[in-house]
N, C-alpha and C. Protein backbone atom coordinates (compact mmCIF):
# COMPACT_ATOMS: atom_id res chain seq x y z
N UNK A 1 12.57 -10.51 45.06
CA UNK A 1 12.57 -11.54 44.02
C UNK A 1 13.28 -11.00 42.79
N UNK A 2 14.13 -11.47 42.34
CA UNK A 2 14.77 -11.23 41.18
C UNK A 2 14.28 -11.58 39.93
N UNK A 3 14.20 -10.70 39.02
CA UNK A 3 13.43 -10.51 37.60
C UNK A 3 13.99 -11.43 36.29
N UNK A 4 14.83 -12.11 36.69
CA UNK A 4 15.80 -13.08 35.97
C UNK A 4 16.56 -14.55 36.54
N UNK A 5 16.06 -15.16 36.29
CA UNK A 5 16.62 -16.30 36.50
C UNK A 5 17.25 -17.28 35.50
N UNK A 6 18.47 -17.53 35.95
CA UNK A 6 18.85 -18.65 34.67
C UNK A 6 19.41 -20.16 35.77
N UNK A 7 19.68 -20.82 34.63
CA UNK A 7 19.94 -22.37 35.08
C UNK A 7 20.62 -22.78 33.82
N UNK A 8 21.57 -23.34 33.92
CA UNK A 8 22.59 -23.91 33.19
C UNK A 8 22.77 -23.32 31.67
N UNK A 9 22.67 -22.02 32.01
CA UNK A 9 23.28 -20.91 30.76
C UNK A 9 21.54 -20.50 29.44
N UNK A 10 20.46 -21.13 30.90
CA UNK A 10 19.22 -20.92 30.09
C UNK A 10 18.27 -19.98 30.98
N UNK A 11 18.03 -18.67 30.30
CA UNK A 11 16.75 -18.26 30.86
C UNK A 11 15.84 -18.68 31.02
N UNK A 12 15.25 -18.72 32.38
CA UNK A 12 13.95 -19.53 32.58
C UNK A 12 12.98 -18.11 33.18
N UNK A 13 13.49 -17.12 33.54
CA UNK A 13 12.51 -16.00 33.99
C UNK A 13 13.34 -14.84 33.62
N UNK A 14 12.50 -13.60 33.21
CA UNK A 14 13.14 -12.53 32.67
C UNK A 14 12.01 -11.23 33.00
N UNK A 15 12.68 -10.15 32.94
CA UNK A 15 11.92 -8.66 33.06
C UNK A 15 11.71 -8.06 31.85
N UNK A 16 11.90 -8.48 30.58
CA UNK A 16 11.22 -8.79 29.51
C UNK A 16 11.93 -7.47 28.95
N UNK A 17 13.15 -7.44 28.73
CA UNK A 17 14.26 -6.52 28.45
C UNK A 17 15.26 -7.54 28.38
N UNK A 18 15.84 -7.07 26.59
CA UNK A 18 17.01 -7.27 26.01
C UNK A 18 18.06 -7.56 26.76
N UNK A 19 18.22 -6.23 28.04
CA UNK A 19 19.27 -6.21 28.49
C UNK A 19 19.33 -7.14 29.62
N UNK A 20 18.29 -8.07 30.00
CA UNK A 20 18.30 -9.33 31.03
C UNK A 20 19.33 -10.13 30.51
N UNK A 21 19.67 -9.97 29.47
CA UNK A 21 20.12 -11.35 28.52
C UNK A 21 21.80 -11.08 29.02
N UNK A 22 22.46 -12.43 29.49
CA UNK A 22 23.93 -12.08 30.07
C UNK A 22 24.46 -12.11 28.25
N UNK A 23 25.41 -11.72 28.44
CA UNK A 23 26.73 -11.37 27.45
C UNK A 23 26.80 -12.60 26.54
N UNK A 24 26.89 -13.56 27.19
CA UNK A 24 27.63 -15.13 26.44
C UNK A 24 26.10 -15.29 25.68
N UNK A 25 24.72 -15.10 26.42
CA UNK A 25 23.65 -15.25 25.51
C UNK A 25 23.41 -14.67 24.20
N UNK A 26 23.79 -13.34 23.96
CA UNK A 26 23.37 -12.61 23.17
C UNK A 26 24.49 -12.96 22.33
N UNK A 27 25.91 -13.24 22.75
CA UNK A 27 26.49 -13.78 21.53
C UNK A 27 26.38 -14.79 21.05
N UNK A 28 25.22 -15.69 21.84
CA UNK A 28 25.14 -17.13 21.14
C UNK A 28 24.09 -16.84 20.06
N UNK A 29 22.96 -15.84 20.30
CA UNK A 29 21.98 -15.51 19.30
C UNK A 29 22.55 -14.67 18.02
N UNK A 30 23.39 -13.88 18.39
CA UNK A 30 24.12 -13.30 16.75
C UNK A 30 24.84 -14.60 16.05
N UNK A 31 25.25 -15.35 16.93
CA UNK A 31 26.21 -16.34 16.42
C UNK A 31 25.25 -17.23 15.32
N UNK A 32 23.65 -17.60 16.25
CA UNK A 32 22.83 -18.26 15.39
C UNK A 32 22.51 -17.32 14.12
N UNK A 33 22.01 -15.95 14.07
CA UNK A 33 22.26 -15.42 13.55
C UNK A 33 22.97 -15.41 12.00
N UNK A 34 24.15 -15.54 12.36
CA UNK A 34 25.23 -15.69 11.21
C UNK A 34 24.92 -16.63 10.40
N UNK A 35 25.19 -17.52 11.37
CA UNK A 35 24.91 -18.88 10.70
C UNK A 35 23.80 -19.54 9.76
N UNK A 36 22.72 -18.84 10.21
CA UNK A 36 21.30 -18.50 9.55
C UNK A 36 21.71 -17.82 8.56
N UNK A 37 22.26 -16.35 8.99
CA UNK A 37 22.61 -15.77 7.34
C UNK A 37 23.04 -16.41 6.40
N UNK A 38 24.38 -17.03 6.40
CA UNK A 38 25.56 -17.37 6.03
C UNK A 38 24.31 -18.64 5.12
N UNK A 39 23.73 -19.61 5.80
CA UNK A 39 23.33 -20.59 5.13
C UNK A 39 22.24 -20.11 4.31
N UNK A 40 21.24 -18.84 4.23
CA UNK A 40 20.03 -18.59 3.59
C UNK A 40 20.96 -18.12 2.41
N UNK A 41 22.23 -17.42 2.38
CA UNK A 41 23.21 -16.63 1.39
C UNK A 41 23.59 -17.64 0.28
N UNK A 42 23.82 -18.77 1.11
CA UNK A 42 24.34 -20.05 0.06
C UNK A 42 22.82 -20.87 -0.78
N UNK A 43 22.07 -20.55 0.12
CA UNK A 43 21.07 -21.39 -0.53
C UNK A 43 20.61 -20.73 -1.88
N UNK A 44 20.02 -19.46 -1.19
CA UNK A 44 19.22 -18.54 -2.07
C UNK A 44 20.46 -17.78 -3.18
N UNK A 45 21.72 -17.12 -3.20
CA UNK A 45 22.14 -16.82 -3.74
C UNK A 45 22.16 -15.23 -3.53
N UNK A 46 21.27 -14.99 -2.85
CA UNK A 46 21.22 -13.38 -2.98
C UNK A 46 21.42 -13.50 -1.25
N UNK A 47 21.36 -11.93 -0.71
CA UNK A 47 21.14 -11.43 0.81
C UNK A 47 19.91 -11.09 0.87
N UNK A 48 19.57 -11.62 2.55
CA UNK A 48 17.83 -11.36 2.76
C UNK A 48 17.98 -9.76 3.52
N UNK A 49 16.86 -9.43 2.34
CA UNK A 49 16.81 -7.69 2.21
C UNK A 49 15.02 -7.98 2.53
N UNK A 50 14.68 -7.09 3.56
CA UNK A 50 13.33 -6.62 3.67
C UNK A 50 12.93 -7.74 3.81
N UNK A 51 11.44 -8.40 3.61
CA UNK A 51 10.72 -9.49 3.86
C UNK A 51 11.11 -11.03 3.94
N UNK A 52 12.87 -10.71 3.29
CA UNK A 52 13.44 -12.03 2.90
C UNK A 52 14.04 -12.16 4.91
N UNK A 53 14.41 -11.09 5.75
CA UNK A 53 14.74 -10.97 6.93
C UNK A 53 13.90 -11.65 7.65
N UNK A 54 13.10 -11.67 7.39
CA UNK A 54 12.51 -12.61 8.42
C UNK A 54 12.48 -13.48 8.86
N UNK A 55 12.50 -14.35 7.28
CA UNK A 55 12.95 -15.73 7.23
C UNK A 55 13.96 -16.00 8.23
N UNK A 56 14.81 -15.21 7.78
CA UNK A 56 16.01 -15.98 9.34
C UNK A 56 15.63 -15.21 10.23
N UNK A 57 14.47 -14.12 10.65
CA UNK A 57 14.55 -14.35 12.54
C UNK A 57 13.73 -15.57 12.79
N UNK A 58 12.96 -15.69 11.89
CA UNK A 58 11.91 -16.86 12.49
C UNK A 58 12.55 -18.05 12.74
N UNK A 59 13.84 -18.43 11.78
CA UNK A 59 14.71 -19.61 12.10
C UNK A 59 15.40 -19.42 13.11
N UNK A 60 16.24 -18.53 13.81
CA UNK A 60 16.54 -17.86 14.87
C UNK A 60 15.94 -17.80 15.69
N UNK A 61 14.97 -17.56 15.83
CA UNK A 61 13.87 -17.88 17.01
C UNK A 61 13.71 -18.91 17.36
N UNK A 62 13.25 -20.05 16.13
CA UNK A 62 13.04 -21.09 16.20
C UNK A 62 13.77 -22.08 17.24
N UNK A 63 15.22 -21.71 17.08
CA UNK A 63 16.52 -22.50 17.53
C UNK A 63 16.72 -21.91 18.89
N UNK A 64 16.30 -20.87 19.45
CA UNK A 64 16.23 -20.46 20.44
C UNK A 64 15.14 -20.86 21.46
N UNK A 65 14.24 -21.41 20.83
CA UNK A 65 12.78 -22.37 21.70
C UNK A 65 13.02 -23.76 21.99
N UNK A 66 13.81 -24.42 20.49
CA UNK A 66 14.32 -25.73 21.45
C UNK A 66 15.49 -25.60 21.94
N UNK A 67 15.83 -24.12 22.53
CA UNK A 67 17.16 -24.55 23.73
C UNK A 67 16.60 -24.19 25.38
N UNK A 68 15.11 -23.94 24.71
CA UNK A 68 14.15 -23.27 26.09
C UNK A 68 14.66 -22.02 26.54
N UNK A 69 15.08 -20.95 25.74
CA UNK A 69 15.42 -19.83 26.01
C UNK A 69 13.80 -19.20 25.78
N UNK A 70 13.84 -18.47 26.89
CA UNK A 70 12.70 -17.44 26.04
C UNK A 70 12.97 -16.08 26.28
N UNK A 71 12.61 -14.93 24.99
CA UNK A 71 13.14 -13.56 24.93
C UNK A 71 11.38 -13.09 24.56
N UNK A 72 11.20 -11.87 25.01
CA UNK A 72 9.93 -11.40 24.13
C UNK A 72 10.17 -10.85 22.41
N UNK A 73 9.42 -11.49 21.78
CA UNK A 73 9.94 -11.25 20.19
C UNK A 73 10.00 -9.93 20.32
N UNK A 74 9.33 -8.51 20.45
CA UNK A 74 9.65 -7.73 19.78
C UNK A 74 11.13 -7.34 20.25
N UNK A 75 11.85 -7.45 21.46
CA UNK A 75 12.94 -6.96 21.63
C UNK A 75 14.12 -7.98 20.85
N UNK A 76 13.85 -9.09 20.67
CA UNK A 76 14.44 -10.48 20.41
C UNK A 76 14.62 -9.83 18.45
N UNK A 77 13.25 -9.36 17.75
CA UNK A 77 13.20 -8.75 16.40
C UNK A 77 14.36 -7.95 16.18
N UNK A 78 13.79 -6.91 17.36
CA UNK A 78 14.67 -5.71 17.03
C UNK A 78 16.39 -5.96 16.51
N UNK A 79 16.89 -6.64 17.83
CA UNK A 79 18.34 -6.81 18.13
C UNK A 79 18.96 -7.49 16.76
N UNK A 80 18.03 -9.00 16.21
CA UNK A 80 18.46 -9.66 15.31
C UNK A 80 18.48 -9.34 14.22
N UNK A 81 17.49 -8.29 14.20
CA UNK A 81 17.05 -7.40 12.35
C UNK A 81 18.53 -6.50 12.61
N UNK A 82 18.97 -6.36 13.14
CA UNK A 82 20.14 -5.27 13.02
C UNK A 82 21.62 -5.84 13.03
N UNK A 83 21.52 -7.39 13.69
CA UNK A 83 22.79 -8.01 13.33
C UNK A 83 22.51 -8.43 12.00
N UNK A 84 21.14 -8.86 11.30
CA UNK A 84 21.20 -9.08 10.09
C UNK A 84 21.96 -8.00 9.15
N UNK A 85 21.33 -6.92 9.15
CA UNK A 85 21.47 -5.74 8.46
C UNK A 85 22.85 -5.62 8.40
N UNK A 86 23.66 -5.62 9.86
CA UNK A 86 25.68 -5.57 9.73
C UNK A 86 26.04 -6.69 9.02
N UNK A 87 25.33 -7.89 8.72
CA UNK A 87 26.10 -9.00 7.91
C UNK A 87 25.23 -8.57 6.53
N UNK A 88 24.77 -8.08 6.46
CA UNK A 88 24.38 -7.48 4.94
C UNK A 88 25.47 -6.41 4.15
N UNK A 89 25.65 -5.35 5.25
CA UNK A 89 26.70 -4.76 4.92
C UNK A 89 27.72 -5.31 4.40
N UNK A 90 28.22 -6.14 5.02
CA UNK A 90 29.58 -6.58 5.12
C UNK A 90 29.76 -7.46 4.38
N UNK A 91 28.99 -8.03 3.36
CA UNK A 91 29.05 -8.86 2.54
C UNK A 91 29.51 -8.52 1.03
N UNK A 92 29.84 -9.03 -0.03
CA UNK A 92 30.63 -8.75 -0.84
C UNK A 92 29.55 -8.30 -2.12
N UNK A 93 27.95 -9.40 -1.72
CA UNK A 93 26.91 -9.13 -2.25
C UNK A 93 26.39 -7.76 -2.43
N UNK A 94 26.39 -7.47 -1.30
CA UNK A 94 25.68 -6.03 -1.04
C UNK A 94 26.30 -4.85 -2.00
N UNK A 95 25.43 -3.74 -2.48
CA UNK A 95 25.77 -3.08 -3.21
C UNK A 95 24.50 -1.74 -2.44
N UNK A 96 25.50 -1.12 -2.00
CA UNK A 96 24.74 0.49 -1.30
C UNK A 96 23.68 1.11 -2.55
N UNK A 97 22.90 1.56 -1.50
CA UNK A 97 21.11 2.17 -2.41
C UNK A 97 22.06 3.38 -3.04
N UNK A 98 21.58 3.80 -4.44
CA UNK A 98 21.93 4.46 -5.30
C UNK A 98 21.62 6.22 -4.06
N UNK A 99 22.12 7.11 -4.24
CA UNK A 99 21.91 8.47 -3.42
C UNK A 99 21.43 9.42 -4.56
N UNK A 100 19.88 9.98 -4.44
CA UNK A 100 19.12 10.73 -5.09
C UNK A 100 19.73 11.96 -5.65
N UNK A 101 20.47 12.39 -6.58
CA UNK A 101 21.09 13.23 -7.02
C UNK A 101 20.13 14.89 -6.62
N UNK A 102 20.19 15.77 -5.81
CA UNK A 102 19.28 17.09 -5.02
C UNK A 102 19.36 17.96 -6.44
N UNK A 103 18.18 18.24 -6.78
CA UNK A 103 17.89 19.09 -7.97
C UNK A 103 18.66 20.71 -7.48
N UNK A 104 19.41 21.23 -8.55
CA UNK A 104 20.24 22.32 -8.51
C UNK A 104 19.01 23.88 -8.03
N UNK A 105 19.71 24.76 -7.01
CA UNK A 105 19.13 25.21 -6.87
C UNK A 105 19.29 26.71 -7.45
N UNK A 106 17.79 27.27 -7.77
CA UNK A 106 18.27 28.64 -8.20
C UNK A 106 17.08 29.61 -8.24
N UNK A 107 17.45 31.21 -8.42
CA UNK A 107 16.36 32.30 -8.36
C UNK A 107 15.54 32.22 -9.24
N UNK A 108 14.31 33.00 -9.04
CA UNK A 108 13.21 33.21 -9.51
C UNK A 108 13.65 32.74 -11.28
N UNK A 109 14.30 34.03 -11.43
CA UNK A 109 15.04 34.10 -12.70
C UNK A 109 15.04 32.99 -13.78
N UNK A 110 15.51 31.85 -12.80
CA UNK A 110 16.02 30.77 -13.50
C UNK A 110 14.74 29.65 -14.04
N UNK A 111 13.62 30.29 -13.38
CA UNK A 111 12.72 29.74 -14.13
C UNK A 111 11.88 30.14 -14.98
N UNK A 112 10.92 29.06 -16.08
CA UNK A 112 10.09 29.22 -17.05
C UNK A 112 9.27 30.58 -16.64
N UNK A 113 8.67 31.57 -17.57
CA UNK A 113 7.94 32.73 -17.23
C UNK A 113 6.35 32.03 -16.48
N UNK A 114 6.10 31.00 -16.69
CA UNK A 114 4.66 30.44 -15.70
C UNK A 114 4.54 29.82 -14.68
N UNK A 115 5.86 29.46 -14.28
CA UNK A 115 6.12 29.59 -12.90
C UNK A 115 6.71 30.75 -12.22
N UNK A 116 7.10 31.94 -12.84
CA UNK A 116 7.43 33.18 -12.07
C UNK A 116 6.20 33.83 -12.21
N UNK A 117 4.96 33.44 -13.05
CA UNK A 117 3.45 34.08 -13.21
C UNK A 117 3.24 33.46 -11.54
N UNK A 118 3.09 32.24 -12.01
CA UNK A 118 2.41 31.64 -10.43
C UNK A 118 3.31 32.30 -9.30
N UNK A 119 4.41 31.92 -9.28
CA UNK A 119 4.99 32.81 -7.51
C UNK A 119 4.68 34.25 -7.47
N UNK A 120 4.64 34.92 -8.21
CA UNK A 120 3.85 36.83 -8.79
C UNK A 120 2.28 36.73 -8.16
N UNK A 121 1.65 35.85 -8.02
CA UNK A 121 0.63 35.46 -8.11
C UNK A 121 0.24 35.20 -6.70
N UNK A 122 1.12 34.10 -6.40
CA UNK A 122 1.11 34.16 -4.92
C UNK A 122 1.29 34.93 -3.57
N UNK A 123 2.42 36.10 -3.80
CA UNK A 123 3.08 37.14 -3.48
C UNK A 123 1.76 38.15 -3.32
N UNK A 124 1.67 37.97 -4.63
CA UNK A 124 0.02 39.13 -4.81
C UNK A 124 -0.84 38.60 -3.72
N UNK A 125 -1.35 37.67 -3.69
CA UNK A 125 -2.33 37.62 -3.05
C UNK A 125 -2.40 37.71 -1.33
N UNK A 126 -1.08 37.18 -1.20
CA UNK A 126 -0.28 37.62 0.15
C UNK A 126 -0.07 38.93 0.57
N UNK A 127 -0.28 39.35 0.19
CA UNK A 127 0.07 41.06 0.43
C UNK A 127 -1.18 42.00 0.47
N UNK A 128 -2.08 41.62 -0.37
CA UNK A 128 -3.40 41.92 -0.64
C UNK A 128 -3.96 41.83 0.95
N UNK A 129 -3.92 40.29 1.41
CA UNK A 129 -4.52 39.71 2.44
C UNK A 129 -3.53 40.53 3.44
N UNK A 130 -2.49 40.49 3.75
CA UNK A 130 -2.31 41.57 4.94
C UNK A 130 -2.83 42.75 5.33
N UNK A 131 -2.89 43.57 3.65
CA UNK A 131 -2.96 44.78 3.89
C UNK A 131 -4.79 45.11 4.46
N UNK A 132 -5.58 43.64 3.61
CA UNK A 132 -7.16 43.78 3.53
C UNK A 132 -7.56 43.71 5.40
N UNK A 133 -6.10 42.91 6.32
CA UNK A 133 -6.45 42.47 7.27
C UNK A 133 -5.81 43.27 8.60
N UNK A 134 -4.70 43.57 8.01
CA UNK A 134 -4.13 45.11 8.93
C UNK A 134 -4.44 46.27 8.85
N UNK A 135 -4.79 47.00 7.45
CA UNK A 135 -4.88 48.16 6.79
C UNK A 135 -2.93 48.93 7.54
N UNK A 136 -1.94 47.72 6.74
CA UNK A 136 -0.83 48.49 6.78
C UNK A 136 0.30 47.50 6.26
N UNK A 137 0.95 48.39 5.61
CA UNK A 137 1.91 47.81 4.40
C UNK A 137 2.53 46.66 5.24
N UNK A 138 2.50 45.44 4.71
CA UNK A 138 3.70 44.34 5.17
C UNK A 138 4.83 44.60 5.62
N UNK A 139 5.55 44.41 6.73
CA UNK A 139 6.61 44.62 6.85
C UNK A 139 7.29 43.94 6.28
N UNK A 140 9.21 43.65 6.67
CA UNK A 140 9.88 42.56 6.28
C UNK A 140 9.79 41.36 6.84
N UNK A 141 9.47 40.96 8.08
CA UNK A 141 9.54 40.14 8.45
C UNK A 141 8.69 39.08 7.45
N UNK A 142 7.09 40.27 7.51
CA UNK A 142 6.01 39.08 7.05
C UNK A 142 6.22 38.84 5.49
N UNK A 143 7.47 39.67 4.77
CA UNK A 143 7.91 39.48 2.99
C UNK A 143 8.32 37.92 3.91
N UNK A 144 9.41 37.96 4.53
CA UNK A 144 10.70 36.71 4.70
C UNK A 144 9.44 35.38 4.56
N UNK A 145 8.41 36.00 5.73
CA UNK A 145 7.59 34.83 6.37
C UNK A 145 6.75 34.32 4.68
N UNK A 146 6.45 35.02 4.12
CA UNK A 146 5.75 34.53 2.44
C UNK A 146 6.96 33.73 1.52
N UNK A 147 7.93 34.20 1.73
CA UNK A 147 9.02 33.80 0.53
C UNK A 147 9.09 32.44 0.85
N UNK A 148 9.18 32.11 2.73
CA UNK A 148 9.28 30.91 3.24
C UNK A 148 8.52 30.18 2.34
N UNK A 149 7.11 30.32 2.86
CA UNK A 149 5.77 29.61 2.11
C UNK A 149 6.08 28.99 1.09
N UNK A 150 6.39 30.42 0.31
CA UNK A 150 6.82 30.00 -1.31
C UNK A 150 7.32 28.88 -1.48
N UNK A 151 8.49 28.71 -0.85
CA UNK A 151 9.60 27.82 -1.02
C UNK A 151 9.10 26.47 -0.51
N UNK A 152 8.41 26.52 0.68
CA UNK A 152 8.11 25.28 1.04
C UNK A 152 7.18 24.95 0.25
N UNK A 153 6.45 25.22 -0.65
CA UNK A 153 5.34 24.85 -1.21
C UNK A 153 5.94 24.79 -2.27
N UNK A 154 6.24 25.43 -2.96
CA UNK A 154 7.14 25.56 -4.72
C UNK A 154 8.09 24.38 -4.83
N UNK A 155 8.97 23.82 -4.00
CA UNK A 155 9.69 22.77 -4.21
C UNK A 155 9.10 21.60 -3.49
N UNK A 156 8.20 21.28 -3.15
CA UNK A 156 7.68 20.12 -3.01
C UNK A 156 6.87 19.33 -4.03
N UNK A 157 6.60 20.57 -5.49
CA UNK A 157 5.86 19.75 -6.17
C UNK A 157 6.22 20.34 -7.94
N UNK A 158 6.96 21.84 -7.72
CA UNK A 158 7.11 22.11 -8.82
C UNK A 158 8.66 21.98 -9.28
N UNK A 159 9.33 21.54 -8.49
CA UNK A 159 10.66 21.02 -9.42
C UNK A 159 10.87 19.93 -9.76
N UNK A 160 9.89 18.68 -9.41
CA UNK A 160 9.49 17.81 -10.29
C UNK A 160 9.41 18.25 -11.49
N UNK A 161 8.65 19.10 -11.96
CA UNK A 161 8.25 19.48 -13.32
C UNK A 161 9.42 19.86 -14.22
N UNK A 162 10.43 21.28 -12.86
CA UNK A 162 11.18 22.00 -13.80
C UNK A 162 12.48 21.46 -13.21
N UNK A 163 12.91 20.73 -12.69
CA UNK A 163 13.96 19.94 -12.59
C UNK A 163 15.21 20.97 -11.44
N UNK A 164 14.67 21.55 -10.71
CA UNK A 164 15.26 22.40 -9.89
C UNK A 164 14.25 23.00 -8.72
N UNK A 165 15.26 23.30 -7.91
CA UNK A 165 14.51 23.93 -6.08
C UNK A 165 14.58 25.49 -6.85
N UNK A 166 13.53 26.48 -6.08
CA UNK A 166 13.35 27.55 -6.18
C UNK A 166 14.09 27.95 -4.77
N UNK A 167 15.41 29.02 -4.69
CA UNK A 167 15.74 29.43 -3.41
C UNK A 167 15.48 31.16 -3.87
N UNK A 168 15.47 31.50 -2.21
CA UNK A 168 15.49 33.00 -2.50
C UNK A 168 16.72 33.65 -2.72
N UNK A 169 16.72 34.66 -3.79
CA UNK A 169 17.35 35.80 -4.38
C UNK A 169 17.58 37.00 -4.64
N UNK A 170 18.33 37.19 -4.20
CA UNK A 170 18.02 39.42 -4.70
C UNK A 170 16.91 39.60 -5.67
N UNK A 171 16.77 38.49 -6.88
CA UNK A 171 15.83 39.30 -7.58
C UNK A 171 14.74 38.64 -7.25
N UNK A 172 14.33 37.44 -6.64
CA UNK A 172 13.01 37.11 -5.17
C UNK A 172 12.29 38.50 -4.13
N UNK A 173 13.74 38.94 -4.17
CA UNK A 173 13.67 39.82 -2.83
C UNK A 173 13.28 41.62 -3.18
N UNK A 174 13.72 41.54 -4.37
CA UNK A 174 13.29 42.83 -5.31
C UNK A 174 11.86 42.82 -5.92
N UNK A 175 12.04 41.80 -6.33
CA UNK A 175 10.41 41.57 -6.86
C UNK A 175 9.08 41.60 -5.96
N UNK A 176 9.64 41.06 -4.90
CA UNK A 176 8.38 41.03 -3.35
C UNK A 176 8.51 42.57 -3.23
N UNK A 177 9.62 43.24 -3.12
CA UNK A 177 9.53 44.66 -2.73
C UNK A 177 8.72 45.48 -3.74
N UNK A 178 9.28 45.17 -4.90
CA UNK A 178 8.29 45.86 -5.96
C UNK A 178 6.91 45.96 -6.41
N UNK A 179 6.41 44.72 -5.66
CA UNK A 179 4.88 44.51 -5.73
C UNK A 179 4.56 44.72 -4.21
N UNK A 180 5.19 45.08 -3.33
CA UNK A 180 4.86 45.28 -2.22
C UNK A 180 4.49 46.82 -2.21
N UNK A 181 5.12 47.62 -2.95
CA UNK A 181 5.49 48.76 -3.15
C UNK A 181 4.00 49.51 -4.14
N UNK A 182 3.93 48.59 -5.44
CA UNK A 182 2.46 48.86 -6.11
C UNK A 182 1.58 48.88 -5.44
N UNK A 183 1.41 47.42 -4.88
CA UNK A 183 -0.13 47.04 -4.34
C UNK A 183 -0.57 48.17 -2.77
N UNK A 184 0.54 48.27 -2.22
CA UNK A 184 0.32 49.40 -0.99
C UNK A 184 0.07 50.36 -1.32
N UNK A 185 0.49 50.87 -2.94
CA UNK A 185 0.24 52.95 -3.13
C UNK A 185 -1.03 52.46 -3.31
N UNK A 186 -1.55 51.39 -4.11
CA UNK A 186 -2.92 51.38 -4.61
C UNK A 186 -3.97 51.18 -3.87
N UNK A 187 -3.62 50.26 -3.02
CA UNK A 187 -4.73 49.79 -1.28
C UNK A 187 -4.66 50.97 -0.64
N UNK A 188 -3.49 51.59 -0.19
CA UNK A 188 -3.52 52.63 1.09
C UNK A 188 -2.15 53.99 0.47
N UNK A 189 -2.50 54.63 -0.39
CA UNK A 189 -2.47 55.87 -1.12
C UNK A 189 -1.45 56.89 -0.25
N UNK A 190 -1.94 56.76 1.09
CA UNK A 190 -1.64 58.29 2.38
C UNK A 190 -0.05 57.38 2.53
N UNK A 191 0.07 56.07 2.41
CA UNK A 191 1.57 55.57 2.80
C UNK A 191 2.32 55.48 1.63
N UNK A 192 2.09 55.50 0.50
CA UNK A 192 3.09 55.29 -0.43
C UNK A 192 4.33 55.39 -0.32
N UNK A 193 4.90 57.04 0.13
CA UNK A 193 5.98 57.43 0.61
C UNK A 193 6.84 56.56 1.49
N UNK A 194 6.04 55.54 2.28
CA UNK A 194 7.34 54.97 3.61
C UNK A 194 6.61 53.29 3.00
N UNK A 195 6.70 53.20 1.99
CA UNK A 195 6.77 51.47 1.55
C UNK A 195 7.74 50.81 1.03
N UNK A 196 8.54 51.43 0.39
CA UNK A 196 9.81 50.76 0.27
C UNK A 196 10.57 49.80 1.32
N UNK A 197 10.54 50.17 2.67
CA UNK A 197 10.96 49.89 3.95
C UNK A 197 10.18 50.16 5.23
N UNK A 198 9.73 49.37 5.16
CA UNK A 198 8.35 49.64 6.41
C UNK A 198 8.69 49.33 7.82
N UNK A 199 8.65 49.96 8.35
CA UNK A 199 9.04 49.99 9.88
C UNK A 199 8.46 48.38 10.33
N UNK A 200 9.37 47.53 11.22
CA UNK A 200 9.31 46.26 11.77
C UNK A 200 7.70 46.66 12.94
């Protein structure tokens, strides 16, 4: 039994996929489509953006029930919200969403002294917790694996404030070493000597 049946250019049975729909159908529904656009454009004056879209699938739909076509709406939504969207484009109305200007990025350095307190702070306590939980100096990997942190956490909420991303820097990368370097003579005394560069 076949999952599709038509009769005089009308679906009367379908497998409830878009792609049942022959060729000449689907251009008769963009065609309604347009036409829907084209007339909501003249009426209203503006293009239907977001909730105003609907309005014409539902008219689109509409015109598609008294021709006794039937499609399942959500695939029938999908297809028509997206020919809407290309006649949105393409219209003379339309004016592209403004593009979020990416806050400039820069080292430690470049910021206020209470946000280089807080990342000092954080670092500290990271290092503390390895050493309280290995009893052995951080390597590099687990500096890289904190700086990460940093970063993912530091620019999700504090360059709002200071109007810039925190990336890592030689002097990021000096500074982790340098407190990596204190806090290890002071936790574990017998290694001081091999903290600068700690074996992987």
């Amino acid at each position: 039994m076949k999952n599709h049946i038509w009769s005089d250019g009308r679906l009367l049975q379908t497998n409830k996929k878009w792609s049942a729909l022959k060729q000449r159908q689907r251009e008769w529904i963009h065609e309604l489509a347009r036409d829907e656009h084209a007339a909501y454009v003249k009426e209203n004056e503006r293009l239907p953006m977001k909730k105003h879209k609907d309005e014409i699938i539902s008219r689109v739909y509409a015109r598609i029930e008294e021709r006794g076509v039937w499609i399942p709406y959500g695939e029938f939504h999908r297809h028509v919200a997206a020919a809407i969207d290309r006649r949105n484009r393409k219209s003379p109305l339309f004016t592209p969403p403004a593009k979020k200007a990416k806050p400039p990025r820069e080292g430690i350095e470049g910021f206020p002294e209470n946000a280089q307190n807080e990342i000092k702070e954080k670092l500290a306590a990271g290092i503390r917790r390895y050493i309280e939980q290995t009893h052995k100096v951080p390597p590099d990997k687990v500096r890289d694996g904190e700086l990460k942190n940093i970063l993912r956490g530091f620019n999700t909420k504090q360059w709002k404030v200071h109007g810039k991303q925190l990336q890592i820097s030689d002097a990021l990368l000096a500074l982790y070493d340098g407190m990596r370097k204190d806090i290890s003579a002071d936790m574990l005394p017998d290694t001081a000597a091999i903290v600068k560069h700690p074996a992987e």
